[in-house]
PDB file of N, CA and C in Angstrom:
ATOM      1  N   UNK A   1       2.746  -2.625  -3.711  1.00  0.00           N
ATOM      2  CA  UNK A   1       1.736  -2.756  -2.694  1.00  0.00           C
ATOM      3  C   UNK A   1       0.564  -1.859  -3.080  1.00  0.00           C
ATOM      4  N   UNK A   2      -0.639  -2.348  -2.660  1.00  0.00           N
ATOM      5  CA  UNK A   2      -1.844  -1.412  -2.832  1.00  0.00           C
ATOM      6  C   UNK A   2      -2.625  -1.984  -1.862  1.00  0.00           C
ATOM      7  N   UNK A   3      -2.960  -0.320  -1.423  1.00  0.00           N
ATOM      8  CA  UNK A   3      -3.983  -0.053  -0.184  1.00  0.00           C
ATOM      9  C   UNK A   3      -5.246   0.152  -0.478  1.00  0.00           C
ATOM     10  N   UNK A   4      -6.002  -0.204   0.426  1.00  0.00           N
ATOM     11  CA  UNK A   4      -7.310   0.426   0.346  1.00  0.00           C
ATOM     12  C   UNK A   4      -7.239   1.409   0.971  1.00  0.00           C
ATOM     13  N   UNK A   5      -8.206   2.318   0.888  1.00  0.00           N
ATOM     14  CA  UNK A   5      -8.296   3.821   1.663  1.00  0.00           C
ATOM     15  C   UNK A   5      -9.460   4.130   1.460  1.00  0.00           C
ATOM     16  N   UNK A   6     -10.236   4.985   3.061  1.00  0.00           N
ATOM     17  CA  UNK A   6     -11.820   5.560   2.496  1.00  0.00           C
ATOM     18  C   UNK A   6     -10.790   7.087   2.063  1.00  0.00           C
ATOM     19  N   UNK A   7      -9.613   7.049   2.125  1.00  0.00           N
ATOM     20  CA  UNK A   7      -9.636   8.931   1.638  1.00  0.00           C
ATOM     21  C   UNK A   7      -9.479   9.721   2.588  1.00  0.00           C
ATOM     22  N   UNK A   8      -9.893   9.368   3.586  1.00  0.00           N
ATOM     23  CA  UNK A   8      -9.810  10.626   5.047  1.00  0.00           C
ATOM     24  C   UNK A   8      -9.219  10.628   6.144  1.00  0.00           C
ATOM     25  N   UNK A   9      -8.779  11.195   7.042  1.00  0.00           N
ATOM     26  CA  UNK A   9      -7.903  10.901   8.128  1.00  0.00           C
ATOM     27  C   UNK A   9      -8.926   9.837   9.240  1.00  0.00           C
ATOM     28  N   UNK A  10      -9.621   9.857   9.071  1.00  0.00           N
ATOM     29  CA  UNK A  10     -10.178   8.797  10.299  1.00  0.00           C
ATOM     30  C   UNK A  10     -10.155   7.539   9.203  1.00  0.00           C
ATOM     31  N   UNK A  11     -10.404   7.500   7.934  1.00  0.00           N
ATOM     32  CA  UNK A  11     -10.547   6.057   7.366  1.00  0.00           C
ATOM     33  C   UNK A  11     -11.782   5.424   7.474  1.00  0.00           C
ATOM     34  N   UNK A  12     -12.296   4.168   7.266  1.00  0.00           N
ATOM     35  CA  UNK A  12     -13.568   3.605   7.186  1.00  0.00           C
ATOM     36  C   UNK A  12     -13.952   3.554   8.688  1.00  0.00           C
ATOM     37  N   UNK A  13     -12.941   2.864   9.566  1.00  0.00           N
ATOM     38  CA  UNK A  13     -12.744   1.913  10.832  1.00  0.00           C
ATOM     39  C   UNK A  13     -12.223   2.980  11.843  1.00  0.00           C
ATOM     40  N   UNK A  14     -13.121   3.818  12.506  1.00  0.00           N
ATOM     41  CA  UNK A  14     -12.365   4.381  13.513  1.00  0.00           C
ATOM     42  C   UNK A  14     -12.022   3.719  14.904  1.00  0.00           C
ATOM     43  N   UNK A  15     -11.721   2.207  14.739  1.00  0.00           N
ATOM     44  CA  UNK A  15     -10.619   1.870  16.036  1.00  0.00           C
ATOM     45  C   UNK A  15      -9.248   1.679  14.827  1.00  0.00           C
ATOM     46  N   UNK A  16      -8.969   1.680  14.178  1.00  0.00           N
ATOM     47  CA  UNK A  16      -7.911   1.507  13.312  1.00  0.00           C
ATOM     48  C   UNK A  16      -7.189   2.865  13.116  1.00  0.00           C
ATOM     49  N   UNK A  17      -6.194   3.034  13.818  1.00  0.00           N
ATOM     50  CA  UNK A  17      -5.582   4.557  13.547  1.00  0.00           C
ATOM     51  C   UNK A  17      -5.050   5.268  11.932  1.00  0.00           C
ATOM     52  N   UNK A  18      -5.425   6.475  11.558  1.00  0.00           N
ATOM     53  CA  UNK A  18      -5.382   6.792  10.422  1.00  0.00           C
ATOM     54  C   UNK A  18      -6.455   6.729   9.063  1.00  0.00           C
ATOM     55  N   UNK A  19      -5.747   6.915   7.789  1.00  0.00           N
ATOM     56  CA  UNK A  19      -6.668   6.627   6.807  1.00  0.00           C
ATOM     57  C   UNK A  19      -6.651   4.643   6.575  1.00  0.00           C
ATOM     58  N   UNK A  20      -7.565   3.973   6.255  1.00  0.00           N
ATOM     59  CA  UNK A  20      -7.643   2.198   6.374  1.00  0.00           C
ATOM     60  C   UNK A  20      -8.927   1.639   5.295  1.00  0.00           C
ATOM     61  N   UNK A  21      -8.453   0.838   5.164  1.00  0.00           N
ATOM     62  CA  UNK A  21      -9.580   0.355   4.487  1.00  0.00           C
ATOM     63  C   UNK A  21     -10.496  -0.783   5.200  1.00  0.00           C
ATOM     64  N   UNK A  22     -10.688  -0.166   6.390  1.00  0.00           N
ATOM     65  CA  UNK A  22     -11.535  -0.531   7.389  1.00  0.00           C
ATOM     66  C   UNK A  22     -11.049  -1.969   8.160  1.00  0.00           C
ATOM     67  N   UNK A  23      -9.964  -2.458   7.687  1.00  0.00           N
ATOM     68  CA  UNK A  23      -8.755  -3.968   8.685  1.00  0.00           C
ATOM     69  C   UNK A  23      -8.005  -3.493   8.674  1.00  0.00           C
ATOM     70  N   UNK A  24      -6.968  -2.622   7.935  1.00  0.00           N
ATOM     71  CA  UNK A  24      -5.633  -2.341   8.143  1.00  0.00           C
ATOM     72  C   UNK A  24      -5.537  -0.992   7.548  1.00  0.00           C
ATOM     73  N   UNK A  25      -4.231  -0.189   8.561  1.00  0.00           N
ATOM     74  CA  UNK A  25      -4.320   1.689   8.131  1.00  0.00           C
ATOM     75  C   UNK A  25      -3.209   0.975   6.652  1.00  0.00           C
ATOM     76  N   UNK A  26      -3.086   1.945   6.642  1.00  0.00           N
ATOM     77  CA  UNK A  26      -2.669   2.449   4.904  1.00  0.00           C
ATOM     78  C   UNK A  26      -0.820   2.194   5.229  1.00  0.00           C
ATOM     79  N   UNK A  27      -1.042   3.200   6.219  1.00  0.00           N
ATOM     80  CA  UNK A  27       0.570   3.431   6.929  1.00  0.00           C
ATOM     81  C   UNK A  27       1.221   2.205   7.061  1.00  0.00           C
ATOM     82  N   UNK A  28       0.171   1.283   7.646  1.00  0.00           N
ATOM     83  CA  UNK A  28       0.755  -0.236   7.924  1.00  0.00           C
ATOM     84  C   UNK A  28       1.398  -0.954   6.640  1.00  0.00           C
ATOM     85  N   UNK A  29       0.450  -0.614   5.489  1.00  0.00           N
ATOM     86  CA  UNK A  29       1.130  -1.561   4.300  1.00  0.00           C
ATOM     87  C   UNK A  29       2.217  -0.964   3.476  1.00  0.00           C
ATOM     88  N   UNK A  30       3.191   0.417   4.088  1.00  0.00           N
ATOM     89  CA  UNK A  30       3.520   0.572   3.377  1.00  0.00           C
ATOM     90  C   UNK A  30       5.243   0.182   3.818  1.00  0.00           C
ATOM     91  N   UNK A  31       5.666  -0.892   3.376  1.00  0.00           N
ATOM     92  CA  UNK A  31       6.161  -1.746   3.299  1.00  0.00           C
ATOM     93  C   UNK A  31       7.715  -1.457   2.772  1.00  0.00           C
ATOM     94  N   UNK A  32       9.020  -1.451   3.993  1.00  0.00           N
ATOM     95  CA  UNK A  32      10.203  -1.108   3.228  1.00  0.00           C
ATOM     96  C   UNK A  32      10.786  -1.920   2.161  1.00  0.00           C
ATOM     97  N   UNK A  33      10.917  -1.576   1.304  1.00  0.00           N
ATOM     98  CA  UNK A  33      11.807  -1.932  -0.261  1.00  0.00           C
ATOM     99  C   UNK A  33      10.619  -2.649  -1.233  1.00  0.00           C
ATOM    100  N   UNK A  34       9.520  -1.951  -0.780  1.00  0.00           N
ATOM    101  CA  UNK A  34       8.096  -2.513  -1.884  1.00  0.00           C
ATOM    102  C   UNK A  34       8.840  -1.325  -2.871  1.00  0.00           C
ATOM    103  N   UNK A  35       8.590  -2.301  -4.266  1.00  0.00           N
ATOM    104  CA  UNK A  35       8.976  -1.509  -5.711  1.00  0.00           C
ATOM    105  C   UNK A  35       8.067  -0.464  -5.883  1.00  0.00           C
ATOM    106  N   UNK A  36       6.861  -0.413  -5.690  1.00  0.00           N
ATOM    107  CA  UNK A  36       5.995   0.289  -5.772  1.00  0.00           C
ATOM    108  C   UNK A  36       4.703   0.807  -4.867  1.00  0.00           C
ATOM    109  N   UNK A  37       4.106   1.397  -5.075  1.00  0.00           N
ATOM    110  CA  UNK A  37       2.758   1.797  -3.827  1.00  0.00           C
ATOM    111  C   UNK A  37       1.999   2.793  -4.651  1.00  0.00           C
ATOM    112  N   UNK A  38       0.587   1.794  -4.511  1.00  0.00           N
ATOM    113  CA  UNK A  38      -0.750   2.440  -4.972  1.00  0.00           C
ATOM    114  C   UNK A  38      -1.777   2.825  -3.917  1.00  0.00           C
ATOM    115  N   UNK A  39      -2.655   3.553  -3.684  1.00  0.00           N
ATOM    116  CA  UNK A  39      -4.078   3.478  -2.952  1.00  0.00           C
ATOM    117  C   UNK A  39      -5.244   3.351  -3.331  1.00  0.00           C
ATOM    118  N   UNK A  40      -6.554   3.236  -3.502  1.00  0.00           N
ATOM    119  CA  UNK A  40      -7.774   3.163  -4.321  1.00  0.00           C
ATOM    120  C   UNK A  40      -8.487   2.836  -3.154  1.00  0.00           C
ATOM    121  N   UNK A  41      -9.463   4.121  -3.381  1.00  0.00           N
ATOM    122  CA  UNK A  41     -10.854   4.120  -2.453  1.00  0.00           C
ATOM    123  C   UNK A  41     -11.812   2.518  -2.673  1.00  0.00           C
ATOM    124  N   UNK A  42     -11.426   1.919  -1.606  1.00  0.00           N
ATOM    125  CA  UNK A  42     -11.823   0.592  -1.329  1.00  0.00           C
ATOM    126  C   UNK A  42     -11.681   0.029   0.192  1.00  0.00           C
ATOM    127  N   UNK A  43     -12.859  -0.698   0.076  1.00  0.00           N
ATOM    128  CA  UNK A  43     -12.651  -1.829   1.731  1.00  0.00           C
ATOM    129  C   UNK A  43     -11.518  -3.020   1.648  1.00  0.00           C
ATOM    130  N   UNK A  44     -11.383  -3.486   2.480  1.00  0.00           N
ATOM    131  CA  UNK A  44     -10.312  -4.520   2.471  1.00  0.00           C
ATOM    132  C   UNK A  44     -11.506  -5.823   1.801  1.00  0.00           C
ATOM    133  N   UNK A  45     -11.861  -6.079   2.075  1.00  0.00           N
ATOM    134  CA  UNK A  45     -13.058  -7.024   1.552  1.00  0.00           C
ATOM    135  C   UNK A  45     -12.899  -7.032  -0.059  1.00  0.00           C
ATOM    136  N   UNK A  46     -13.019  -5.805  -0.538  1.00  0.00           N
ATOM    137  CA  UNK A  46     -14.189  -5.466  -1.755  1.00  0.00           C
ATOM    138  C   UNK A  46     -12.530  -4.809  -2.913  1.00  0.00           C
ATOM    139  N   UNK A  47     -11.049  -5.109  -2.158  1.00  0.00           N
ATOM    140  CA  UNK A  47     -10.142  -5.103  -3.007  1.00  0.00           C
ATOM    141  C   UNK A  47      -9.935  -5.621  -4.358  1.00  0.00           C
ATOM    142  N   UNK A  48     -10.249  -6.949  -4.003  1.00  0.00           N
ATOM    143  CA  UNK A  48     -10.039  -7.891  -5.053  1.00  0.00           C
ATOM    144  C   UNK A  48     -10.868  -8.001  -6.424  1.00  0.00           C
ATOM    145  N   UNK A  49     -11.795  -7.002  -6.456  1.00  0.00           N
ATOM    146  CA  UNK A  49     -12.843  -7.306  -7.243  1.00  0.00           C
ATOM    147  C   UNK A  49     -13.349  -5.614  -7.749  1.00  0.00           C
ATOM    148  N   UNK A  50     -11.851  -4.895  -7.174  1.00  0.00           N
ATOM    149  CA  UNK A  50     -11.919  -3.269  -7.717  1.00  0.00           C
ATOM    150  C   UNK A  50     -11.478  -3.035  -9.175  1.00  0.00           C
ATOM    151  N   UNK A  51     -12.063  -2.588 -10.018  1.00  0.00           N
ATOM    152  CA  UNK A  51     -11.485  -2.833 -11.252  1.00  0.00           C
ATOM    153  C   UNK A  51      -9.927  -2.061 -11.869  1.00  0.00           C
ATOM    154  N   UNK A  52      -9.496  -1.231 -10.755  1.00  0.00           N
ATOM    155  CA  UNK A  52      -8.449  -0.525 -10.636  1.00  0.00           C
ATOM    156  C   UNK A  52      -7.422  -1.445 -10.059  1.00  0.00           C
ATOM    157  N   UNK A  53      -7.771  -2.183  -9.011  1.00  0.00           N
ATOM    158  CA  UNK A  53      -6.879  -3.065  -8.536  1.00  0.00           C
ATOM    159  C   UNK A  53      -6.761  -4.217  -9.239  1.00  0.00           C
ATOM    160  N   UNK A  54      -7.280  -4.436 -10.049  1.00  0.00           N
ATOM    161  CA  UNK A  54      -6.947  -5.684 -11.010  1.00  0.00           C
ATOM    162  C   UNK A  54      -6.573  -5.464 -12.325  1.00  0.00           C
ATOM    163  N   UNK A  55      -6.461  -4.025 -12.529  1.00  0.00           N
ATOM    164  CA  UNK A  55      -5.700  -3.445 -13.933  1.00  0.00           C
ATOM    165  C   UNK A  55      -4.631  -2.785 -13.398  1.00  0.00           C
ATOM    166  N   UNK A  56      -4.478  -2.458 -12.106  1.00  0.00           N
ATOM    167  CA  UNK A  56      -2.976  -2.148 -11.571  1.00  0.00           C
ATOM    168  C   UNK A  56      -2.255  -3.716 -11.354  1.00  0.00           C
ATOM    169  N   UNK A  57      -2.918  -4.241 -10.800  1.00  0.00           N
ATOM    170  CA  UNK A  57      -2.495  -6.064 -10.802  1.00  0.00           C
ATOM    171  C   UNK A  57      -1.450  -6.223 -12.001  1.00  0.00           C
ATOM    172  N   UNK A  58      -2.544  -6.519 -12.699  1.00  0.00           N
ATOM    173  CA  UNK A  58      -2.184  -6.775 -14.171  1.00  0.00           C
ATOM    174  C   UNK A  58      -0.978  -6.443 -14.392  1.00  0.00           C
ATOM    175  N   UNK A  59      -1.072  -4.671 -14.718  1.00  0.00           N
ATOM    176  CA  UNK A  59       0.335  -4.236 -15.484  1.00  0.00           C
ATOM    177  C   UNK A  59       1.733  -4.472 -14.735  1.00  0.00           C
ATOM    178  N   UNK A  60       1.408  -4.435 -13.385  1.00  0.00           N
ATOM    179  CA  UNK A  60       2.670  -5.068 -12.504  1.00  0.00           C
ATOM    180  C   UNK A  60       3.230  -6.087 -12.512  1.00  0.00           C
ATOM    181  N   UNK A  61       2.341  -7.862 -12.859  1.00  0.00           N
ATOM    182  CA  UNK A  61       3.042  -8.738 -12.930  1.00  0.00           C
ATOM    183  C   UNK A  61       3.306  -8.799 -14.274  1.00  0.00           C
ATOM    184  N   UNK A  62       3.004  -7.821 -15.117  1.00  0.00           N
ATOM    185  CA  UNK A  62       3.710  -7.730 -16.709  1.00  0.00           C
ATOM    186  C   UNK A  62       4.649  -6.762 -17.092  1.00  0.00           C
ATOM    187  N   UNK A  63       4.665  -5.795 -15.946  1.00  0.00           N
ATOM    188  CA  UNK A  63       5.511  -4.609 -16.856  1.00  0.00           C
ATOM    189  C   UNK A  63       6.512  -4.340 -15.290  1.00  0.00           C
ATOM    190  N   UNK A  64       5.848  -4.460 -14.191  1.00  0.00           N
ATOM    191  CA  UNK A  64       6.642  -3.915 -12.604  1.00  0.00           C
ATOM    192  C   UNK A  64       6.317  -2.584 -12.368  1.00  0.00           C
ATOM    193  N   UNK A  65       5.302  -2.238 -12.730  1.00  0.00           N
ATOM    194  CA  UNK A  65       4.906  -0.456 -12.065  1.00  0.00           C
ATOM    195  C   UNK A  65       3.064  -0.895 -11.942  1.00  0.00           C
ATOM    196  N   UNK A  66       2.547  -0.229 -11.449  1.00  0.00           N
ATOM    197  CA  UNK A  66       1.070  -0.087 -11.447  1.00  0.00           C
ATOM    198  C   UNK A  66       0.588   1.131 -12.615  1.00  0.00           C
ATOM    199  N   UNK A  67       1.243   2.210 -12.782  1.00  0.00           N
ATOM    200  CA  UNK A  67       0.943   3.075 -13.467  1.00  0.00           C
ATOM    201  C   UNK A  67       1.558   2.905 -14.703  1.00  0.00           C
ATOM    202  N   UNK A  68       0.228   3.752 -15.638  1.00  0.00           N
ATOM    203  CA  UNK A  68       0.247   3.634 -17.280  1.00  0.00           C
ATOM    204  C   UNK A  68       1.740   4.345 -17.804  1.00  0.00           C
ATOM    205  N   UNK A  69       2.438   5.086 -17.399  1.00  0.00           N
ATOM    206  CA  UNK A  69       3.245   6.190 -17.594  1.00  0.00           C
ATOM    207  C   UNK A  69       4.524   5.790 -17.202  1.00  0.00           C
ATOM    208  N   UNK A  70       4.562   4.162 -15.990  1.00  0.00           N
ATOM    209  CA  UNK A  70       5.696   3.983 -15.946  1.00  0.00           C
ATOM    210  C   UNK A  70       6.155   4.336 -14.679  1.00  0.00           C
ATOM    211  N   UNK A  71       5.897   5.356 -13.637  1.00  0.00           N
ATOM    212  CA  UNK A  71       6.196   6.006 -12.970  1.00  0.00           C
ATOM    213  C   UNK A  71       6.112   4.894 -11.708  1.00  0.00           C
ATOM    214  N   UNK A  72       7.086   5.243 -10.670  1.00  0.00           N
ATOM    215  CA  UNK A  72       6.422   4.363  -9.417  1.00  0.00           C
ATOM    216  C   UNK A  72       6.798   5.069  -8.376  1.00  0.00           C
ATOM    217  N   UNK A  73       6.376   4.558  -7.555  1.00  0.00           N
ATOM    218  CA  UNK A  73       6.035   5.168  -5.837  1.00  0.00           C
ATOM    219  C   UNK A  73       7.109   4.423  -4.810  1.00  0.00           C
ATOM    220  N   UNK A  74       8.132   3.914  -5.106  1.00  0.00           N
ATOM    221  CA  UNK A  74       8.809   2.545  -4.099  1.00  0.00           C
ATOM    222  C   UNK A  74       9.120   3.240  -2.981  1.00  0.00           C
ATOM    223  N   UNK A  75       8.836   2.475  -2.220  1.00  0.00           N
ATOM    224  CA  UNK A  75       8.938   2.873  -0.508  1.00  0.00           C
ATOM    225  C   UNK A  75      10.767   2.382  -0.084  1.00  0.00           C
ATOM    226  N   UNK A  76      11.355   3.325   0.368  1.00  0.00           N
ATOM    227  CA  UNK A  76      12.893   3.281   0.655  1.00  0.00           C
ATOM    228  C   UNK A  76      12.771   2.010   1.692  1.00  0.00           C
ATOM    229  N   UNK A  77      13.611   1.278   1.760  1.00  0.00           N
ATOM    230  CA  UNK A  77      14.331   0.545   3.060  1.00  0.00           C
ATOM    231  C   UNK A  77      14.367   1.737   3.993  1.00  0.00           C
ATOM    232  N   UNK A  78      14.067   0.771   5.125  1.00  0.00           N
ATOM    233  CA  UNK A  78      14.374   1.813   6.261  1.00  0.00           C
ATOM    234  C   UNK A  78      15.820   1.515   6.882  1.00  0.00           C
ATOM    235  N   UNK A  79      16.524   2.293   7.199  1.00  0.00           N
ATOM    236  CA  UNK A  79      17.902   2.081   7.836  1.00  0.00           C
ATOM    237  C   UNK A  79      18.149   1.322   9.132  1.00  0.00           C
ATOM    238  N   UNK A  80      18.878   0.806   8.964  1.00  0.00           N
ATOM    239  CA  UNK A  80      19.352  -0.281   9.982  1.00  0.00           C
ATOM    240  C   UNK A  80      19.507   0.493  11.279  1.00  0.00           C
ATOM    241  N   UNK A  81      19.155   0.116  12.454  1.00  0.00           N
ATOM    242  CA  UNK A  81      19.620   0.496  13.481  1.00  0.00           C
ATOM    243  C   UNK A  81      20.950   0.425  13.937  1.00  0.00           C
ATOM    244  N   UNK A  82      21.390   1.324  14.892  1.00  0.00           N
ATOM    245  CA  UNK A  82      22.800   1.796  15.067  1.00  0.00           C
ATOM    246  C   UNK A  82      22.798   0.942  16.359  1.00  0.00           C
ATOM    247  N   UNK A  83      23.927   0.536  16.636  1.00  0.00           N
ATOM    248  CA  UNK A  83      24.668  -0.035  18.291  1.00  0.00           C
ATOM    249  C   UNK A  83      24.636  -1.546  17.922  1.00  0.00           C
ATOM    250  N   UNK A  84      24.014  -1.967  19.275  1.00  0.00           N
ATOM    251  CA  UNK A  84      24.371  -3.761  19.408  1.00  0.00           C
ATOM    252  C   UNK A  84      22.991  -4.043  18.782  1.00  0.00           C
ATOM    253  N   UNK A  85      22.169  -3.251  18.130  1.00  0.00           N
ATOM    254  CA  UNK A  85      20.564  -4.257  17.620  1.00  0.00           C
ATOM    255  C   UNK A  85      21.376  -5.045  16.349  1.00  0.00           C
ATOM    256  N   UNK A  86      21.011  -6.586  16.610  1.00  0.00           N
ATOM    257  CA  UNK A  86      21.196  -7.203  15.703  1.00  0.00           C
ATOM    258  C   UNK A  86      20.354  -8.019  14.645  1.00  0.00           C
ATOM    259  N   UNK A  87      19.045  -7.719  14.626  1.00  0.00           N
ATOM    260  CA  UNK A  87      17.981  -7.620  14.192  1.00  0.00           C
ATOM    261  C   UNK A  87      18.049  -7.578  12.884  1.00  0.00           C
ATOM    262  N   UNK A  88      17.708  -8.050  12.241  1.00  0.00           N
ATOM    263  CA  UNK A  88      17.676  -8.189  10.474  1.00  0.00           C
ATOM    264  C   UNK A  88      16.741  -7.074  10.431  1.00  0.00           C
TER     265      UNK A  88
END
């Protein structure tokens, strides 16, 4: 997964709680059992056409990490709830 972020605790969008890339906080995309997680100072708009996000692109659908080194960021599963929630 990769976020946009202005970088700061208010974010681009201050009705959007947190750091955001001015449609969605950061917090929101970070996604249980994503293999990996990037951020890059960007709008949600202006993602697609970041040259970081399309050379992190890249090496992911070729190699499965965003970073040159190999390293990744994967966000844990979150644990199942306890009792009668039967909720996937």
């Amino acid at each position: 997964m990769i976020a946009g972020q202005a970088g700061t605790p208010r974010g681009f969008n201050p009705l959007v709680p947190g750091d955001d890339d001015g449609t969605v906080s950061v917090e929101s995309t970070r996604l249980s059992g994503a293999t990996d997680f990037a951020t890059v100072r960007a709008g949600h708009s202006f993602l697609m056409f970041n040259s970081q996000v399309i050379e992190w692109t890249s090496r992911y659908l070729k190699h499965g990490h965003f970073r040159k080194d190999g390293s990744r960021q994967p966000i844990s599963p979150k644990p199942k709830p306890k009792g009668g929630d039967s909720r996937p």
